[in-house]
C-alpha atoms as a PDB file:
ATOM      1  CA  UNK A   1      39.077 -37.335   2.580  1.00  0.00           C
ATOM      2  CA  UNK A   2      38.472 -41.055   3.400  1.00  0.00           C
ATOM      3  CA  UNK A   3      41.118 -43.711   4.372  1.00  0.00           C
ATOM      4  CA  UNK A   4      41.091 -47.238   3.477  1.00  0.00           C
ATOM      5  CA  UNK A   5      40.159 -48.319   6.478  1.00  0.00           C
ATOM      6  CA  UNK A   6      37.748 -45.875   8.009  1.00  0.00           C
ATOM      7  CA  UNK A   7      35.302 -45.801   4.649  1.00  0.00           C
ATOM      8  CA  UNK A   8      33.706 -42.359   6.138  1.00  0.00           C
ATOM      9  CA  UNK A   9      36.091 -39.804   7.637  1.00  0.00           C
ATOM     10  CA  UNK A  10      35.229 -36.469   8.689  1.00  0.00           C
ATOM     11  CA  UNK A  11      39.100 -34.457   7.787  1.00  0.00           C
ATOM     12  CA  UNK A  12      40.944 -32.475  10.416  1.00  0.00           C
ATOM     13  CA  UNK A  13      41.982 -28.891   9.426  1.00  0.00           C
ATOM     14  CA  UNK A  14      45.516 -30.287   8.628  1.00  0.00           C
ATOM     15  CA  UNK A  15      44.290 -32.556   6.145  1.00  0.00           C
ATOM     16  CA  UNK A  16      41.857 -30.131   4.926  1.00  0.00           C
ATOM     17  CA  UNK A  17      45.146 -27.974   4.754  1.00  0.00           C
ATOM     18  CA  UNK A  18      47.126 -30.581   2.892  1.00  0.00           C
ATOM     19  CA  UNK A  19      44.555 -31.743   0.408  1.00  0.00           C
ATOM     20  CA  UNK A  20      44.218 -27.986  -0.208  1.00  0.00           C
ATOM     21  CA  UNK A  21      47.972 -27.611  -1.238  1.00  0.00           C
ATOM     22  CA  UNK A  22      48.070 -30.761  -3.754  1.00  0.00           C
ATOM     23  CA  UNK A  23      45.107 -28.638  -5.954  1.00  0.00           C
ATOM     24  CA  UNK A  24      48.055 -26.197  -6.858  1.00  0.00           C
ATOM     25  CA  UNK A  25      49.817 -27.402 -10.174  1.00  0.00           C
ATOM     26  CA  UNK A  26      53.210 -28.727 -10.533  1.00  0.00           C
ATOM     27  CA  UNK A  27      56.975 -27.191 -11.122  1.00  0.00           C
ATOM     28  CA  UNK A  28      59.198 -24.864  -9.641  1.00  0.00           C
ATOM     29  CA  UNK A  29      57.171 -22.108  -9.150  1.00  0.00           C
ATOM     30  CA  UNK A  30      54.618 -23.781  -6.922  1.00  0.00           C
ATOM     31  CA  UNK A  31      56.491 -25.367  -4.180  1.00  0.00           C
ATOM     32  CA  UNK A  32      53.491 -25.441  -2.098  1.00  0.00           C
ATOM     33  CA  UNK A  33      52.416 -28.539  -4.107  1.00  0.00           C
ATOM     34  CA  UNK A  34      55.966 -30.441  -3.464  1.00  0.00           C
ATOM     35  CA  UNK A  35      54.272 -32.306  -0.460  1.00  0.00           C
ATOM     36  CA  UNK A  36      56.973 -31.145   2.034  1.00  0.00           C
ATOM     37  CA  UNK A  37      56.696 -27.504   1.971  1.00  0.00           C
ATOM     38  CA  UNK A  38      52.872 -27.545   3.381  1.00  0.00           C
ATOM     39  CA  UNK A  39      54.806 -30.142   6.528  1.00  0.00           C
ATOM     40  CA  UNK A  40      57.620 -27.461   7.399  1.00  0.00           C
ATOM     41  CA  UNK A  41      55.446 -24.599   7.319  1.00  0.00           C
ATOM     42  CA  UNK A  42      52.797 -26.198   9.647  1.00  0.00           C
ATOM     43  CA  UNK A  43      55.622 -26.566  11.983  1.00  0.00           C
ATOM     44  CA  UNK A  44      56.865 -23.578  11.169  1.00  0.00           C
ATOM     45  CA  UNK A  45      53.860 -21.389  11.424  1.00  0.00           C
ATOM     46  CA  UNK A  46      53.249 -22.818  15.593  1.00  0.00           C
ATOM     47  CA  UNK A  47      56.405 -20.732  16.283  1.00  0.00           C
ATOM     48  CA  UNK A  48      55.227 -17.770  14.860  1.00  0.00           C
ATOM     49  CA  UNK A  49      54.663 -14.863  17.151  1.00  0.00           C
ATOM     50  CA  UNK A  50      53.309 -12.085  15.825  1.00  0.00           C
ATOM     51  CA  UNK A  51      53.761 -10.843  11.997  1.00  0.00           C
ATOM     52  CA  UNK A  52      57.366 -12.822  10.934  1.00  0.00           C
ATOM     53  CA  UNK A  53      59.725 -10.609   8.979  1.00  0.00           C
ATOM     54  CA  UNK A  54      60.790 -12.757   6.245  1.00  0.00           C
ATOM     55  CA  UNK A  55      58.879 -15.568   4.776  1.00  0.00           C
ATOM     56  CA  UNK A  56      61.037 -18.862   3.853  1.00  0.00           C
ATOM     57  CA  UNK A  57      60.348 -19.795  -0.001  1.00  0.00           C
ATOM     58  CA  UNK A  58      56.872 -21.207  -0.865  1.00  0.00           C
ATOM     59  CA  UNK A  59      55.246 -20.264   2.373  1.00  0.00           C
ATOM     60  CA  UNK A  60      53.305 -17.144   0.952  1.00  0.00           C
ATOM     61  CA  UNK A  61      51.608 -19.555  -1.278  1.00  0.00           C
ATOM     62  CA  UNK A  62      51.456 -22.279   1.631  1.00  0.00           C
ATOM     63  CA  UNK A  63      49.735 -19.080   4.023  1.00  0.00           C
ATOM     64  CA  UNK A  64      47.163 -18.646   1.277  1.00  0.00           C
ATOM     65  CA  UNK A  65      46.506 -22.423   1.078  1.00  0.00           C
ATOM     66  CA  UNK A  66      45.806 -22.207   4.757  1.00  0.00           C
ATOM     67  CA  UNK A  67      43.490 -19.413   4.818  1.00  0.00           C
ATOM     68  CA  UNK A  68      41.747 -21.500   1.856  1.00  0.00           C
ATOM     69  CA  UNK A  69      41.841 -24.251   4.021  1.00  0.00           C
ATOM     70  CA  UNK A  70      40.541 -23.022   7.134  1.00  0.00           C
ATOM     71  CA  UNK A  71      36.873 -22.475   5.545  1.00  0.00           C
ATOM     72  CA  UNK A  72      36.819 -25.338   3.083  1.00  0.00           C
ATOM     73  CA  UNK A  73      37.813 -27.693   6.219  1.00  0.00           C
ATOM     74  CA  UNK A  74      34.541 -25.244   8.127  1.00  0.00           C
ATOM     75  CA  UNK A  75      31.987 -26.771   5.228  1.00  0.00           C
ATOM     76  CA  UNK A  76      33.483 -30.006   5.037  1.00  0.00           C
ATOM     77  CA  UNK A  77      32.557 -30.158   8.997  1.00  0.00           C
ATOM     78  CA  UNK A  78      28.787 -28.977   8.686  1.00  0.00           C
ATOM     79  CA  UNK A  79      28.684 -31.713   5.903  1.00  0.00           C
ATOM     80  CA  UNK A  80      29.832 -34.289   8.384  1.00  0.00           C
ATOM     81  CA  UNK A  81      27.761 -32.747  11.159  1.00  0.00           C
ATOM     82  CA  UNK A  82      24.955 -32.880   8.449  1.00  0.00           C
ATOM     83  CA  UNK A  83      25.472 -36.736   7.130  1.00  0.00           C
ATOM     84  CA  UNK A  84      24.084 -37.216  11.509  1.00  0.00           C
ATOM     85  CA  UNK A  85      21.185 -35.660  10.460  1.00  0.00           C
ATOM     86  CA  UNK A  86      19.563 -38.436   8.587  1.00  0.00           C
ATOM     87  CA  UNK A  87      18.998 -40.725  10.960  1.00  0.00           C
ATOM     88  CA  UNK A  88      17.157 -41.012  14.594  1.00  0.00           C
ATOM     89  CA  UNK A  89      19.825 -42.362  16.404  1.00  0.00           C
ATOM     90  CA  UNK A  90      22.265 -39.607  15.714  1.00  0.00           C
ATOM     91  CA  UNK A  91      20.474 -36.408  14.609  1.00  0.00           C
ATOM     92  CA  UNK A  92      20.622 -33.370  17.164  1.00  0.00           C
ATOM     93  CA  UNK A  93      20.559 -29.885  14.997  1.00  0.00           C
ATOM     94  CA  UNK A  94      17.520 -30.761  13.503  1.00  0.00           C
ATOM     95  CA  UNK A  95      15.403 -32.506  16.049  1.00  0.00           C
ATOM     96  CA  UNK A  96      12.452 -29.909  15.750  1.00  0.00           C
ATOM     97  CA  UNK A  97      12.417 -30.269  12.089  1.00  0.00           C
ATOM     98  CA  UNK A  98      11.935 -34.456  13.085  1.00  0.00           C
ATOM     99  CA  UNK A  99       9.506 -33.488  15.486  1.00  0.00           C
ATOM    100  CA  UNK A 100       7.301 -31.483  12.723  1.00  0.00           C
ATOM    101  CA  UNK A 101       7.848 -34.420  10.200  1.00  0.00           C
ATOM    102  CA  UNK A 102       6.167 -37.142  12.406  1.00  0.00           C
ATOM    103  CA  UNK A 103       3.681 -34.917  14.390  1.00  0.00           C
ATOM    104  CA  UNK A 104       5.253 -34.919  17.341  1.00  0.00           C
ATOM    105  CA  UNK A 105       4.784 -34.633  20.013  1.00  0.00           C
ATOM    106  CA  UNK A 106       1.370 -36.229  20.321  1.00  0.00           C
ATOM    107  CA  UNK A 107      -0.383 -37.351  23.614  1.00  0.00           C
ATOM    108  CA  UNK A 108      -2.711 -39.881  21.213  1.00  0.00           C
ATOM    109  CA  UNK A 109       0.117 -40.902  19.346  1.00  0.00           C
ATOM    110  CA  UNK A 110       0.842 -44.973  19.728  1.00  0.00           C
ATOM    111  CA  UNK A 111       4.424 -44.040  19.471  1.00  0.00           C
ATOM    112  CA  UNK A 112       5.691 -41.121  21.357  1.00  0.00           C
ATOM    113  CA  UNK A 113       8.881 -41.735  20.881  1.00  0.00           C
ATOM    114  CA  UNK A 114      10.763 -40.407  17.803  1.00  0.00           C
ATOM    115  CA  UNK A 115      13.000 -43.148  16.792  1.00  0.00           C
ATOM    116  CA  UNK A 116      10.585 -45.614  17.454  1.00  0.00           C
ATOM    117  CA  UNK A 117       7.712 -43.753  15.384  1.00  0.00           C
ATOM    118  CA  UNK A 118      10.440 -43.967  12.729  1.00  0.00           C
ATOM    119  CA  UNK A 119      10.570 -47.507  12.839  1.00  0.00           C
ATOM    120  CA  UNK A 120       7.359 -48.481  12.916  1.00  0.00           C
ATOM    121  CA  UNK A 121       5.728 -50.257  10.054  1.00  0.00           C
ATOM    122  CA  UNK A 122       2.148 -50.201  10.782  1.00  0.00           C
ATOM    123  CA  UNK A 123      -0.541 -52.552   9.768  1.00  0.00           C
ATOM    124  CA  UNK A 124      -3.880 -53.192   8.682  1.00  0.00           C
ATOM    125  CA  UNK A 125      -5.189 -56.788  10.822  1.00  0.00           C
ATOM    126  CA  UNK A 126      -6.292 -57.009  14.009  1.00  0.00           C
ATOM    127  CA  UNK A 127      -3.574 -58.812  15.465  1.00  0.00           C
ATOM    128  CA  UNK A 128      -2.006 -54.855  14.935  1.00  0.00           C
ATOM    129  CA  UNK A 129      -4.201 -52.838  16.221  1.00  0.00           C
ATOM    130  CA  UNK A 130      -4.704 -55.054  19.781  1.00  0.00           C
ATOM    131  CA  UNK A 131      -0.733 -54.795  19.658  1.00  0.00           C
ATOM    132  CA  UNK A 132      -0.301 -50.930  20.034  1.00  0.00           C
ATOM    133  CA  UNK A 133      -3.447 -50.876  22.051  1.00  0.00           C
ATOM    134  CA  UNK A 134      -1.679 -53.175  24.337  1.00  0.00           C
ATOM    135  CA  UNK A 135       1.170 -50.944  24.160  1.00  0.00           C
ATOM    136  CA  UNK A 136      -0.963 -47.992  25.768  1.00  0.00           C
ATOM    137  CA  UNK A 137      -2.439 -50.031  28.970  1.00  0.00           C
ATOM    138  CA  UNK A 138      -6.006 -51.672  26.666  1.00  0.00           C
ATOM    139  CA  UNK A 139      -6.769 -55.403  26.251  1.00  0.00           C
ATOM    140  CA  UNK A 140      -9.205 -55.387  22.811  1.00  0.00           C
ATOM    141  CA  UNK A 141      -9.992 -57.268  20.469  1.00  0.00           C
ATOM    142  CA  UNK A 142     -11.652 -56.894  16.533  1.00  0.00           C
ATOM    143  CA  UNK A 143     -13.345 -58.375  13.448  1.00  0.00           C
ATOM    144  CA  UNK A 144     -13.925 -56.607  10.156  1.00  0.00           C
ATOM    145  CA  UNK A 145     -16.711 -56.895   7.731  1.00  0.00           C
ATOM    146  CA  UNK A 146     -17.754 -54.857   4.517  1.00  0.00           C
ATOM    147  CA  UNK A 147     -21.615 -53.362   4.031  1.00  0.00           C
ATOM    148  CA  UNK A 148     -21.693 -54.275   0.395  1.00  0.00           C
ATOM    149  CA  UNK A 149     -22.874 -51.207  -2.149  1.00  0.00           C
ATOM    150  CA  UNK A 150     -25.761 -52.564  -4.461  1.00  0.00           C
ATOM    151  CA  UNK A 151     -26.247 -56.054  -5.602  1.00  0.00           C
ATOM    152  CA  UNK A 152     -26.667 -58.161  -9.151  1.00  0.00           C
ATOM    153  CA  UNK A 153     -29.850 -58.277 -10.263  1.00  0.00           C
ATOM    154  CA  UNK A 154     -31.663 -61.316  -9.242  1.00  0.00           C
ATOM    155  CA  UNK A 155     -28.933 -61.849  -6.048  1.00  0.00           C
ATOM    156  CA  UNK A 156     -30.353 -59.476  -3.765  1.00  0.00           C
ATOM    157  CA  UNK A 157     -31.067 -60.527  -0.524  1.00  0.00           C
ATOM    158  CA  UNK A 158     -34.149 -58.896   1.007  1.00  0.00           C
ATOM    159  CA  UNK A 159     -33.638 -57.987   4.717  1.00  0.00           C
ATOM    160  CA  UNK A 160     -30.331 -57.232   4.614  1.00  0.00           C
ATOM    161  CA  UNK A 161     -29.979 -53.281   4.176  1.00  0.00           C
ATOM    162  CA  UNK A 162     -29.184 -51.016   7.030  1.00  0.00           C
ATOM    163  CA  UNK A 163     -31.789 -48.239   8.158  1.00  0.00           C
ATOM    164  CA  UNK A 164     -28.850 -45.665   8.289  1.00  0.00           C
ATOM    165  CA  UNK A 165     -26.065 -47.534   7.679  1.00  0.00           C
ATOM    166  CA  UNK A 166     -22.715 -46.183   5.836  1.00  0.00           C
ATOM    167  CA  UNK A 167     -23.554 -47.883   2.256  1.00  0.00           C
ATOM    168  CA  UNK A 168     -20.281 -48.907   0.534  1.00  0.00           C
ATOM    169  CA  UNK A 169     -17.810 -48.638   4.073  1.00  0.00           C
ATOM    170  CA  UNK A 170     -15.979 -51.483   5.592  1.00  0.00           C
ATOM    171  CA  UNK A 171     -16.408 -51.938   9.480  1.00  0.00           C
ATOM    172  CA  UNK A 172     -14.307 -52.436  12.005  1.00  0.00           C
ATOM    173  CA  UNK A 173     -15.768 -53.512  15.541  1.00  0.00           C
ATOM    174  CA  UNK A 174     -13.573 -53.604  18.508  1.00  0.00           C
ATOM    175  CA  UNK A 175     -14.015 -55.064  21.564  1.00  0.00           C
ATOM    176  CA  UNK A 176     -12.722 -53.450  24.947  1.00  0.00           C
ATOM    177  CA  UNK A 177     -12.218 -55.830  27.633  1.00  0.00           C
ATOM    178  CA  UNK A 178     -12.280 -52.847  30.607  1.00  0.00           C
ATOM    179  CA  UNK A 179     -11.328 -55.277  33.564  1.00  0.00           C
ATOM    180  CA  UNK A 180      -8.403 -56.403  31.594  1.00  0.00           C
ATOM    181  CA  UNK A 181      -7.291 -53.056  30.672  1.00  0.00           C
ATOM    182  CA  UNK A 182      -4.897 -50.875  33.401  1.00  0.00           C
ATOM    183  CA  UNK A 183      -5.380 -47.745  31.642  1.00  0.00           C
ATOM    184  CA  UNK A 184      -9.052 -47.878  32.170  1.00  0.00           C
ATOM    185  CA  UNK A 185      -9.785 -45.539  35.157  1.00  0.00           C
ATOM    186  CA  UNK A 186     -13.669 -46.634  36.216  1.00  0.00           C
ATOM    187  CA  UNK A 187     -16.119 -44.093  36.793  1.00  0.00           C
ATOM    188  CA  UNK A 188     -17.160 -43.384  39.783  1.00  0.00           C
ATOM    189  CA  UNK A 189     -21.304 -43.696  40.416  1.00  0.00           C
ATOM    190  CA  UNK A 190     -22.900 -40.755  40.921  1.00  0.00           C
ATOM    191  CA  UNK A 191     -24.234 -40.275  44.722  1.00  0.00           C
ATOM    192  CA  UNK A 192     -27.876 -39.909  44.735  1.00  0.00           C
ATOM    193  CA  UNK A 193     -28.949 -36.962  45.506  1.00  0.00           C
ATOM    194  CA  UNK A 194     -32.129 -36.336  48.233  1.00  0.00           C
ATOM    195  CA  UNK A 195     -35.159 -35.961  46.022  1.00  0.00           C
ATOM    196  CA  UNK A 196     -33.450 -36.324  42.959  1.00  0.00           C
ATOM    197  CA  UNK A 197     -33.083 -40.372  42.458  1.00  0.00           C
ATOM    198  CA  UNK A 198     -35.297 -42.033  40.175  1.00  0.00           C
ATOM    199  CA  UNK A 199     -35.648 -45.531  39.966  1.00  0.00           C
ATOM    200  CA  UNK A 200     -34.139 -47.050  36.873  1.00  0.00           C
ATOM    201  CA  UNK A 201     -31.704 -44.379  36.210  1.00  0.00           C
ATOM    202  CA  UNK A 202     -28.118 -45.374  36.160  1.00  0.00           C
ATOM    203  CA  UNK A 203     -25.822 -43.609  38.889  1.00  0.00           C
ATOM    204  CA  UNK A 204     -22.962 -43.362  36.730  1.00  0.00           C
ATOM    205  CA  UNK A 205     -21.715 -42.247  32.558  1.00  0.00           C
ATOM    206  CA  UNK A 206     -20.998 -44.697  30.160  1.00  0.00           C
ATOM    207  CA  UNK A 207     -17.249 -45.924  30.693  1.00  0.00           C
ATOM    208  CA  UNK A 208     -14.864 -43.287  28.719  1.00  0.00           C
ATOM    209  CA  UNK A 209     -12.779 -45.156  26.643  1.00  0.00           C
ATOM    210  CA  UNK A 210     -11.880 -41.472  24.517  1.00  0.00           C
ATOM    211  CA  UNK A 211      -7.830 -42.394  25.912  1.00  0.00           C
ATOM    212  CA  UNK A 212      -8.366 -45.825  23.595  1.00  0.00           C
ATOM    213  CA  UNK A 213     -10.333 -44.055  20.838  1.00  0.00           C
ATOM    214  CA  UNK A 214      -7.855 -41.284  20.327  1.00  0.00           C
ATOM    215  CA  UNK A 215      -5.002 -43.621  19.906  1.00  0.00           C
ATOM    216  CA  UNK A 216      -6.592 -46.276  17.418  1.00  0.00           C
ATOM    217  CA  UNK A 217      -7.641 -43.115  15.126  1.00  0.00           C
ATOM    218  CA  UNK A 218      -3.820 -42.375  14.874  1.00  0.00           C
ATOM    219  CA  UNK A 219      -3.060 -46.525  13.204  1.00  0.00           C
ATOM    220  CA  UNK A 220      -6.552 -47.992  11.709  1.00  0.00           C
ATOM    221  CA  UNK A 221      -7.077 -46.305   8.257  1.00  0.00           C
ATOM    222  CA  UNK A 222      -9.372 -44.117   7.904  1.00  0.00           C
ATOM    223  CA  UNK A 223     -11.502 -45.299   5.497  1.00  0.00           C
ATOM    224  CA  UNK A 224     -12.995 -47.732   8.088  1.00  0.00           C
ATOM    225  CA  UNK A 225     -16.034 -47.414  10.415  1.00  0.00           C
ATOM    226  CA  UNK A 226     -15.047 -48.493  13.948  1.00  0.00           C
ATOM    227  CA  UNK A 227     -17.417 -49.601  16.238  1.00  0.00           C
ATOM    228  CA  UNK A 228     -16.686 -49.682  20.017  1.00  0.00           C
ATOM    229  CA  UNK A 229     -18.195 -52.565  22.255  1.00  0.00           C
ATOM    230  CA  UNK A 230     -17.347 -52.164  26.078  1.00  0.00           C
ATOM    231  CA  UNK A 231     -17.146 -55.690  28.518  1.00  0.00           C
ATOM    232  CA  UNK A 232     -16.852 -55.328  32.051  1.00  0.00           C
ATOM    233  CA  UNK A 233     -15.785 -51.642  33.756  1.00  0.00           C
ATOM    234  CA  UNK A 234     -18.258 -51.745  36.283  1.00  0.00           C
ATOM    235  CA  UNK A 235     -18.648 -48.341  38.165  1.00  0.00           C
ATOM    236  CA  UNK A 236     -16.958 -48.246  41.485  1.00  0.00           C
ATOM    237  CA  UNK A 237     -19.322 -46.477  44.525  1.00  0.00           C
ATOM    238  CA  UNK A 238     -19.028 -43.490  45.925  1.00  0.00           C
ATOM    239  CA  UNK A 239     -17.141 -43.719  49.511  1.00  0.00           C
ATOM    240  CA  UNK A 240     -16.441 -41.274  52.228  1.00  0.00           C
ATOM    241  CA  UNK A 241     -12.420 -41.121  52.452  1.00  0.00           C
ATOM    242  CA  UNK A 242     -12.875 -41.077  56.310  1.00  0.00           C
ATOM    243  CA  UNK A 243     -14.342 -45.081  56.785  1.00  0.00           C
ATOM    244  CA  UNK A 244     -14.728 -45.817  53.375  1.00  0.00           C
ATOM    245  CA  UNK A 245     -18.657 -46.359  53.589  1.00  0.00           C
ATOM    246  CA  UNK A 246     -21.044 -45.113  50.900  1.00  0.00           C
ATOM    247  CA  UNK A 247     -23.238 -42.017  51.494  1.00  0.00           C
ATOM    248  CA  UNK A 248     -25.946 -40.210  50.421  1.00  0.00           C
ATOM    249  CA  UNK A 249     -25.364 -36.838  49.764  1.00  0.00           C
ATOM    250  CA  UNK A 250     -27.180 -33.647  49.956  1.00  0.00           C
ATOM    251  CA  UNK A 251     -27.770 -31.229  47.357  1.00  0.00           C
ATOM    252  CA  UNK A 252     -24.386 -29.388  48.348  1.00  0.00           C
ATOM    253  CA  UNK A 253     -22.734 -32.413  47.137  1.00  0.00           C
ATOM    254  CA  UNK A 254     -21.656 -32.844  50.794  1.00  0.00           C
ATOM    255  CA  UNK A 255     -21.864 -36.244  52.499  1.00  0.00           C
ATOM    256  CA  UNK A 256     -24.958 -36.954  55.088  1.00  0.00           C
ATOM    257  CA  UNK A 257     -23.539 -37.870  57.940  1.00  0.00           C
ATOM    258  CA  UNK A 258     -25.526 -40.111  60.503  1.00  0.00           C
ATOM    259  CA  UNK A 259     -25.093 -37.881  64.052  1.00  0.00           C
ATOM    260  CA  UNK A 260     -28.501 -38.821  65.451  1.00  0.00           C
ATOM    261  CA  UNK A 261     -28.313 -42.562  64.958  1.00  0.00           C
ATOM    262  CA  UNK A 262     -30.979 -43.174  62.103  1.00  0.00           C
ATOM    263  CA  UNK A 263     -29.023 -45.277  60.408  1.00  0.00           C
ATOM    264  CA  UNK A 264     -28.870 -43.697  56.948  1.00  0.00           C
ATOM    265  CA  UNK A 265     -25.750 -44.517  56.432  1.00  0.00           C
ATOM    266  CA  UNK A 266     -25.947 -47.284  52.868  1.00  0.00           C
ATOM    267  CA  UNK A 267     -23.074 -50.159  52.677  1.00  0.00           C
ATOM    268  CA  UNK A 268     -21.615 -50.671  49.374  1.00  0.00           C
ATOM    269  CA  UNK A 269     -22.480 -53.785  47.632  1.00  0.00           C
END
């Protein structure tokens, strides 16, 4: 039932009750659809205490109306409840069925948050993908190109195919800008250990970047090729918690300390 001014109304069980008695068709012998009979027995019935004696004309056909009305005003109540359930803002019963729809919850996904997930458009430039990385703590940046599949005859340019390459698949190369970036935790170098440091080796893993990865695979399409390229992010030096000095340390993993003054303590640079 809907009233001028209030386009969507959700009916109350007297209106339900009401709307219910004006089905029944007209005359004398169906008083329940008179519009005042369904009034005085709805006052009539809150009095009631127990089973009444007598019933006053027309209400044995208003009682049945009620009952009638009682469960068509229970369905027209789930619809309203249900009408809620098609948007974010206001759905409640089925928020695990939301969930499921939009792969929630995700700890890669760009938006973890149902209703904004639901609003996102997504994109295909750049200017997109920098945007939810932002989002998530990481400064990049990113150009495109295509490795073309096969050339005219006569156009082909010698020098130009890839040993390996992904004939036919467009690129995408991002930049990482790790100094920029808060959610990029630095790794920490690896301590050398006695008789196991070699010159030239590097002290620490490449910087992990897997937080940024897994979120860009969730927005760039994945018909594309990404390429990562990693600026800055130097590792940070091991340090004893106790002075904050560098150590070596022994093949325990625990730090040698200097107790006979030779010195072999090493400053951080």
């Amino acid at each position: 039932m809907s009233k001028p001014d209030t386009p969507f109304h959700c009916p109350t069980l007297f209106e339900s009750f009401v709307a219910t008695c004006a089905l029944w068709p007209r005359g004398r012998a169906w008083p329940v659809s008179d519009g005042v009979t369904p009034f005085r027995f709805w006052d009539w019935i809150a009095t009631v205490v127990g089973v009444p004696l007598s019933w006053p004309t027309g209400f044995v056909q208003t009682g049945y109306s009620a009952a009638i009305a009682v469960v068509r005003n229970y369905i027209e109540t789930r619809l309203c409840a249900l009408r809620l359930e098609f948007w974010c803002a206001s759905e409640s019963e089925t928020h695990d069925q939301w969930m499921i729809e939009y792969g929630l919850p995700d700890s890669c996904d760009p938006f973890p948050d149902l209703c904004t997930k639901v609003a996102a458009l997504g994109g295909t430039r750049c200017e997109y993908y920098a945007a939810v990385a932002s989002r998530a703590g990481w400064t990049i940046s990113c150009e495109t190109f295509l490795n073309a599949c096969g050339a005219v005859i006569g156009c082909a340019q010698t020098g130009c195919d890839e040993v390996g390459g992904h004939a036919g698949s467009a690129y995408l190369v991002i930049d990482v800008f790790l100094d920029d970036s808060p959610s990029y935790v630095a790794a920490v170098e690896s301590p050398p250990y006695i008789g196991n440091f070699q010159i030239g080796f590097s002290l620490a893993c490449e910087p992990d970047i897997s937080p940024l990865k897994c979120i860009l695979d969730r927005v760039v399409h994945a018909h594309l090729v990404i390429a990562y390229q990693t600026h800055g992010g130097n590792p940070q030096p091991p340090v004893d918690p106790d002075d904050g000095r560098a150590y070596l340390v022994d093949t325990d993993a625990a730090f040698i300390i200097d107790t006979d003054g030779s010195n072999i303590k090493v400053e951080p640079t």
